[in-house]
PDB file of N, CA and C in Angstrom:
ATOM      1  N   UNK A   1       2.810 -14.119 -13.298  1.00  0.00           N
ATOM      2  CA  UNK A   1       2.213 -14.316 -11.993  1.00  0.00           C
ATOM      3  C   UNK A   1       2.055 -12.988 -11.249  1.00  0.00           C
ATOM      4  N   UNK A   2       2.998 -11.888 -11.282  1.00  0.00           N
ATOM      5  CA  UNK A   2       2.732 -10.495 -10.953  1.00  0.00           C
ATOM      6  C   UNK A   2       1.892 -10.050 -11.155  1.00  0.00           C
ATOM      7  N   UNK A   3       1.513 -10.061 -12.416  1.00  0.00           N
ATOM      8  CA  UNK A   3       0.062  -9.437 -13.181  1.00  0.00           C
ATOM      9  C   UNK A   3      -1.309  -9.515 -12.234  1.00  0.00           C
ATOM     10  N   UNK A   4      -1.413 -11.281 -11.804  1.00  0.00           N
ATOM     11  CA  UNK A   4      -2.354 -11.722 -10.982  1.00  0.00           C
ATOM     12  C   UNK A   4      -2.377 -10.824  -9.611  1.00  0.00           C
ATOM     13  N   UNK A   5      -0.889 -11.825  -8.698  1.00  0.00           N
ATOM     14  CA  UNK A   5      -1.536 -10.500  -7.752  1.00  0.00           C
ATOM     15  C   UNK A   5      -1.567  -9.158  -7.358  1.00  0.00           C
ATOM     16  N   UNK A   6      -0.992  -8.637  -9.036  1.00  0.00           N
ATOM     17  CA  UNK A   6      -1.240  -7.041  -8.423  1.00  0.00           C
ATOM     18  C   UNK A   6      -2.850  -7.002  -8.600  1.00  0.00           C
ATOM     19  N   UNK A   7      -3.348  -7.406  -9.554  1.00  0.00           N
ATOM     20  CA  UNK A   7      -4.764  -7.108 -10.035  1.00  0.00           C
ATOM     21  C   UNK A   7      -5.686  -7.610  -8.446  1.00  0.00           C
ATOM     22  N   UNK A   8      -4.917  -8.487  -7.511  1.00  0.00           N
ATOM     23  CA  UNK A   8      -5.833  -8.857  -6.488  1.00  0.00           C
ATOM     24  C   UNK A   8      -5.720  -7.593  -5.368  1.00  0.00           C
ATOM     25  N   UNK A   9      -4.686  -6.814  -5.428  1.00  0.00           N
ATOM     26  CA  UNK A   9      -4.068  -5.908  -4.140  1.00  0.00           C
ATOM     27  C   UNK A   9      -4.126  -4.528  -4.582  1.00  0.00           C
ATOM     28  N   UNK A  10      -4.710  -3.733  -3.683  1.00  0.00           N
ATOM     29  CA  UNK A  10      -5.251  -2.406  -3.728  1.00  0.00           C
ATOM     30  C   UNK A  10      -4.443  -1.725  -3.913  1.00  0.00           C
ATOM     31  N   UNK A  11      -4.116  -0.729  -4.661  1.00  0.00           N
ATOM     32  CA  UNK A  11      -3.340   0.611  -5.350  1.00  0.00           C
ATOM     33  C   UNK A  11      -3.064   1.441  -3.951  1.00  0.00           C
ATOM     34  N   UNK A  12      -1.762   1.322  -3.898  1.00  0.00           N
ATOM     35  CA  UNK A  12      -1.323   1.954  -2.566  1.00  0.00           C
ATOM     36  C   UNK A  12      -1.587   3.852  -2.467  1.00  0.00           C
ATOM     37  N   UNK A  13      -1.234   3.932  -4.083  1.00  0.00           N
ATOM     38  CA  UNK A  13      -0.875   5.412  -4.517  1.00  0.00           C
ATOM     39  C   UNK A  13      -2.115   5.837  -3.845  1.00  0.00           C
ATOM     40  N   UNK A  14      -3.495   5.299  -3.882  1.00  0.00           N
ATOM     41  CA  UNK A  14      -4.577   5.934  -3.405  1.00  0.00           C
ATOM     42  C   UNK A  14      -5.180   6.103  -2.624  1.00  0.00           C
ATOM     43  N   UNK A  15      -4.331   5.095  -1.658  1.00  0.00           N
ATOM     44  CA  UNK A  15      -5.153   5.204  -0.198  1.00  0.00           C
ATOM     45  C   UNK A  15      -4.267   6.211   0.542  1.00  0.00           C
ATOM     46  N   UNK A  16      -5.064   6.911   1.923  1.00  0.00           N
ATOM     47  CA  UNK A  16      -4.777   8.120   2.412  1.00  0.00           C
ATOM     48  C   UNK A  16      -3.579   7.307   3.573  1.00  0.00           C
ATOM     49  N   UNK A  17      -2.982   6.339   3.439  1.00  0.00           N
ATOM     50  CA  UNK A  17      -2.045   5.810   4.483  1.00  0.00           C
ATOM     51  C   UNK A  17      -0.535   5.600   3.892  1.00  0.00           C
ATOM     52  N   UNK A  18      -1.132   5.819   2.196  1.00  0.00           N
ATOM     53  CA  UNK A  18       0.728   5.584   1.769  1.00  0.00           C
ATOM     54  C   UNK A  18       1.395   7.228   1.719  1.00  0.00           C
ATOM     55  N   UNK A  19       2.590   6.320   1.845  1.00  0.00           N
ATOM     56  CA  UNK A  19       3.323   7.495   2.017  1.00  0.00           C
ATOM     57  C   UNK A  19       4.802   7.695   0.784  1.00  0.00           C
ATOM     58  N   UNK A  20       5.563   8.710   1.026  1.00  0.00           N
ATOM     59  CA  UNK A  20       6.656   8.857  -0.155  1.00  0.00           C
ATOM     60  C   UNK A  20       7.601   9.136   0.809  1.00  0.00           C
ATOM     61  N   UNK A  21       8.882   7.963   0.810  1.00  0.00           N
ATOM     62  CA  UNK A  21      10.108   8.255   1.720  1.00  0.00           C
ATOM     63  C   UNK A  21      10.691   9.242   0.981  1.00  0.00           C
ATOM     64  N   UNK A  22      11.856   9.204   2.108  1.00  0.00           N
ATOM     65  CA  UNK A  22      12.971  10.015   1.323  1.00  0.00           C
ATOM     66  C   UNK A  22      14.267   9.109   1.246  1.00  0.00           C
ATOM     67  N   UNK A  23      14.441   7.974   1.474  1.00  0.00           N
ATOM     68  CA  UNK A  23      14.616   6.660   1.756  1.00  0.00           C
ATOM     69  C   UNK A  23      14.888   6.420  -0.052  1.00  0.00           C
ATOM     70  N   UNK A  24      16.104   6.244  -0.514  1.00  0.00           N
ATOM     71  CA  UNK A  24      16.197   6.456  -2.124  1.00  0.00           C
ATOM     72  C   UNK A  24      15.901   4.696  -2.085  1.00  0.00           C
ATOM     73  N   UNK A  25      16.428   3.612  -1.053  1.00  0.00           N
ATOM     74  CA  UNK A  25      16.112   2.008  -1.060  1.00  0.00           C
ATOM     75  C   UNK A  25      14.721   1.734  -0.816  1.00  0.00           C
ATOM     76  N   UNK A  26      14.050   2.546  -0.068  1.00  0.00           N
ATOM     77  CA  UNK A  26      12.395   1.783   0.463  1.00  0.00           C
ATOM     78  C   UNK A  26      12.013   3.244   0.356  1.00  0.00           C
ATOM     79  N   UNK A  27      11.521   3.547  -1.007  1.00  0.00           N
ATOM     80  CA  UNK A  27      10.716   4.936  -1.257  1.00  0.00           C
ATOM     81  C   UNK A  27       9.145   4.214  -1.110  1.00  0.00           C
ATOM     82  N   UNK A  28       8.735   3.831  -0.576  1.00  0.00           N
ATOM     83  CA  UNK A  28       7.122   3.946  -0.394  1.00  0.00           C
ATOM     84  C   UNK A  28       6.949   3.386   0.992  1.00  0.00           C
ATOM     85  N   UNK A  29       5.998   4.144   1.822  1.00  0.00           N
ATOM     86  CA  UNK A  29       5.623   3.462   3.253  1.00  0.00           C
ATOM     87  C   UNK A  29       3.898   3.319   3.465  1.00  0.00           C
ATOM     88  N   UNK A  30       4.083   3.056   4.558  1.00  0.00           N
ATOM     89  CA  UNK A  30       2.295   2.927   4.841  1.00  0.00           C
ATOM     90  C   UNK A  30       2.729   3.141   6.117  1.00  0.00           C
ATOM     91  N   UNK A  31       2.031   4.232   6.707  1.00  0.00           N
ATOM     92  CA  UNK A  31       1.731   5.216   8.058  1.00  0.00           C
ATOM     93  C   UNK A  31       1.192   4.844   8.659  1.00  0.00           C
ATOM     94  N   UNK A  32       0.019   3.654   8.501  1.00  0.00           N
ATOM     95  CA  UNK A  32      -0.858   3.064   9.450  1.00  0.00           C
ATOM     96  C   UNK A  32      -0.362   1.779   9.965  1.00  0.00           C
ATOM     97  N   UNK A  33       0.798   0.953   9.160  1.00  0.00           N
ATOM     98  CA  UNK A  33       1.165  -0.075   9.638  1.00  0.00           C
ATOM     99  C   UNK A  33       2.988   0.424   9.956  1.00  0.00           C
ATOM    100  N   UNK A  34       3.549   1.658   9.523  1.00  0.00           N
ATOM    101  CA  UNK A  34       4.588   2.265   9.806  1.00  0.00           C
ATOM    102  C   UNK A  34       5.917   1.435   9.396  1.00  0.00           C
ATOM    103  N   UNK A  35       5.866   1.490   7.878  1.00  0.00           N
ATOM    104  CA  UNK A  35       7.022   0.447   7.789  1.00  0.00           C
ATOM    105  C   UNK A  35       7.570   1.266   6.315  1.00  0.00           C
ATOM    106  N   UNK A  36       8.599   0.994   5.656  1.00  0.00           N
ATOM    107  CA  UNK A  36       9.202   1.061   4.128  1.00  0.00           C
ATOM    108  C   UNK A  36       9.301   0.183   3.612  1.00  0.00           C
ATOM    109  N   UNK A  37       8.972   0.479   2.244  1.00  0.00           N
ATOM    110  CA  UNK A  37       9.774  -0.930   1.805  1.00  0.00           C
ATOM    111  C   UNK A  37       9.700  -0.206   0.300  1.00  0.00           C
ATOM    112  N   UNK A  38      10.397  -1.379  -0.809  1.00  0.00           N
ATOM    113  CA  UNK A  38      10.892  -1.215  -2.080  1.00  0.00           C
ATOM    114  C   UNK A  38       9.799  -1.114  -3.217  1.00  0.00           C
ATOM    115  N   UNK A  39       8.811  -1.809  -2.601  1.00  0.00           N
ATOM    116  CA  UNK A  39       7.206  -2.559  -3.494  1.00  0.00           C
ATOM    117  C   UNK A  39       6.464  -1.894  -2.532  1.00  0.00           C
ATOM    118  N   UNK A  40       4.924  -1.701  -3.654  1.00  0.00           N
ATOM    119  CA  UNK A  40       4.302  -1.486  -3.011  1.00  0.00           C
ATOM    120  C   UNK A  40       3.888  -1.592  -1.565  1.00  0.00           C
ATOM    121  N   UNK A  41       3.681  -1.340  -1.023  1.00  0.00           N
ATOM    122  CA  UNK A  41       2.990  -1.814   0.548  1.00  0.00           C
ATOM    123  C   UNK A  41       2.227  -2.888   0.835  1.00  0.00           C
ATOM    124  N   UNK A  42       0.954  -2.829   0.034  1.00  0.00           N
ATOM    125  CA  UNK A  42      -0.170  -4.030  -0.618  1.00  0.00           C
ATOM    126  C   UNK A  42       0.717  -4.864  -0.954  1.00  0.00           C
ATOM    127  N   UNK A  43       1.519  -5.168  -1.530  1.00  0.00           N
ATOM    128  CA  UNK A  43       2.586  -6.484  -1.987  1.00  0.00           C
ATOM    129  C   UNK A  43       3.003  -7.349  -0.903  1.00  0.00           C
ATOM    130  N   UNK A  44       3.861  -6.226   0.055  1.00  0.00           N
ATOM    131  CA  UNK A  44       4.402  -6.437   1.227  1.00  0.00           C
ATOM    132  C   UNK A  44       3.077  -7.164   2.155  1.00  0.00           C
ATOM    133  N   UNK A  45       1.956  -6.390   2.299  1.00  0.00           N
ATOM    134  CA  UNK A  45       0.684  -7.358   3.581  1.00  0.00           C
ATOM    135  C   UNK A  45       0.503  -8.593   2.343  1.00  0.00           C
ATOM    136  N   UNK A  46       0.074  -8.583   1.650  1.00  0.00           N
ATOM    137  CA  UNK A  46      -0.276  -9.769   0.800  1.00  0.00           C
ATOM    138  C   UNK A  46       0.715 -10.777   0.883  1.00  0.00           C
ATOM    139  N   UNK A  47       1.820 -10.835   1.113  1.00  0.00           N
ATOM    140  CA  UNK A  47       3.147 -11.597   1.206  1.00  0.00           C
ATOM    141  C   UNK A  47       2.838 -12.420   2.420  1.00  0.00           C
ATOM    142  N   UNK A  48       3.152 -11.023   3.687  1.00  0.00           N
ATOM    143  CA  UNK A  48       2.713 -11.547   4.581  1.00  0.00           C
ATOM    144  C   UNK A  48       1.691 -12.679   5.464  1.00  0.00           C
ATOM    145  N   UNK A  49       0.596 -11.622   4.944  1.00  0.00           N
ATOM    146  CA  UNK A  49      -0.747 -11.865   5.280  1.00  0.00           C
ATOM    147  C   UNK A  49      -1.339 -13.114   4.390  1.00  0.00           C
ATOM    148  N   UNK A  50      -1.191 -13.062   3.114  1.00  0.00           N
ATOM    149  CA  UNK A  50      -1.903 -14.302   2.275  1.00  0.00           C
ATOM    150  C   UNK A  50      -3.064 -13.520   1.662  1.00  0.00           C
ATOM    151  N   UNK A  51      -3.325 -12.116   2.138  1.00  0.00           N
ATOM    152  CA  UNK A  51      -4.435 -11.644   1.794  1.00  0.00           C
ATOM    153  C   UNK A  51      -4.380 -10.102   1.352  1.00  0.00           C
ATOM    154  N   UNK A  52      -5.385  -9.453   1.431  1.00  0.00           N
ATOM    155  CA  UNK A  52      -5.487  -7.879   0.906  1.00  0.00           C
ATOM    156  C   UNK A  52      -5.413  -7.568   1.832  1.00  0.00           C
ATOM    157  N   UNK A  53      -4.491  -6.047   1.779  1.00  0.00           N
ATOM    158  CA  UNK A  53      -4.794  -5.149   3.124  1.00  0.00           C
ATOM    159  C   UNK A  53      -6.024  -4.790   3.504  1.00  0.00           C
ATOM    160  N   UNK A  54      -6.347  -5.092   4.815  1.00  0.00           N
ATOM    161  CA  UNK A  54      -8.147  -4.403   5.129  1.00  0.00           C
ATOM    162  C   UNK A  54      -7.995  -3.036   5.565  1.00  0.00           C
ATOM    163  N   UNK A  55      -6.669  -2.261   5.405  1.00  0.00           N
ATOM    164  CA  UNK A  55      -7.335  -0.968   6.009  1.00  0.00           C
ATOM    165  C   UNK A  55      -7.343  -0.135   5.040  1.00  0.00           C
ATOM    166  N   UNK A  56      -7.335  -0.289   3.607  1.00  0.00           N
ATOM    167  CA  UNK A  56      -7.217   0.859   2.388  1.00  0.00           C
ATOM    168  C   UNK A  56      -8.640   1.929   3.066  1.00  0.00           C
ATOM    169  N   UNK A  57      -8.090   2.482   3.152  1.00  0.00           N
ATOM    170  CA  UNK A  57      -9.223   3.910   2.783  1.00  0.00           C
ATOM    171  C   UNK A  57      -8.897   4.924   1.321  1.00  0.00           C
ATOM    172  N   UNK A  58     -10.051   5.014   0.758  1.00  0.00           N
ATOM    173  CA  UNK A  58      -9.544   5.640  -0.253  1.00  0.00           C
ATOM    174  C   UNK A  58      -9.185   7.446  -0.627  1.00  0.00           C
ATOM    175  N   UNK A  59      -8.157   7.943  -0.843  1.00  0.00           N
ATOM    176  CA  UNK A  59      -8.177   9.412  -0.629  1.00  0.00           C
ATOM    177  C   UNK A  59      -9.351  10.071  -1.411  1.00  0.00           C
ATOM    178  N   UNK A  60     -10.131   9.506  -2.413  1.00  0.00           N
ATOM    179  CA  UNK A  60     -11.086  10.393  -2.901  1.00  0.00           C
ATOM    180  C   UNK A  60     -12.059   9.977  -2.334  1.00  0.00           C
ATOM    181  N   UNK A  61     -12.542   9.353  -1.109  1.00  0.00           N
ATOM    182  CA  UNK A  61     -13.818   8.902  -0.133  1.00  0.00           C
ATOM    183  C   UNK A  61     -13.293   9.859   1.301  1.00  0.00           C
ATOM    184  N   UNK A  62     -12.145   9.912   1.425  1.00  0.00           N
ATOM    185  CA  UNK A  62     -11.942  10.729   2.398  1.00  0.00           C
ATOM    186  C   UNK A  62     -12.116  12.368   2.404  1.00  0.00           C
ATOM    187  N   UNK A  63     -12.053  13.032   0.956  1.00  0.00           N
ATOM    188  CA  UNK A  63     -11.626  14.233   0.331  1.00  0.00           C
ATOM    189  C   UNK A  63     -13.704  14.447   0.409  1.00  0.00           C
ATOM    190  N   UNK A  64     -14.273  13.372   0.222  1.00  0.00           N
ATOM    191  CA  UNK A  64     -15.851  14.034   0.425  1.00  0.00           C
ATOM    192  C   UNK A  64     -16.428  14.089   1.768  1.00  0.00           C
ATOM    193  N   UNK A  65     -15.942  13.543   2.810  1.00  0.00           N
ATOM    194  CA  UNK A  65     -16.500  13.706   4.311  1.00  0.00           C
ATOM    195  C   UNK A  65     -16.684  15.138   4.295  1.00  0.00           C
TER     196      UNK A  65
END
């Protein structure tokens, strides 16, 4: 069942909002919604939410402005 919804939820590594704690329990954050956690971020709104995060921006769409 993991398989599924990772394949539905956007790759955190690539959007310009995740982040790398220093947090050795909740090493990954997201800066735009300002939180840690253990799993991805996308895991965490999808949990929440029922849905995909809408604010991925992607770092290689941002790197061409």
């Amino acid at each position: 069942m993991e398989n599924v919804n990772q394949s539905k939820r956007e790759n955190c590594v690539q959007c310009v909002h995740y982040s790398v704690t220093w947090d050795p329990s909740f090493p990954r954050g997201c800066g735009l919604f300002g939180f840690k956690t253990s799993k991805a971020p996308s895991a965490l709104v999808m949990e929440a939410t029922g849905g995909k995060c809408g604010h991925f921006v992607s770092k290689s769409a941002k790197r061409k402005k």
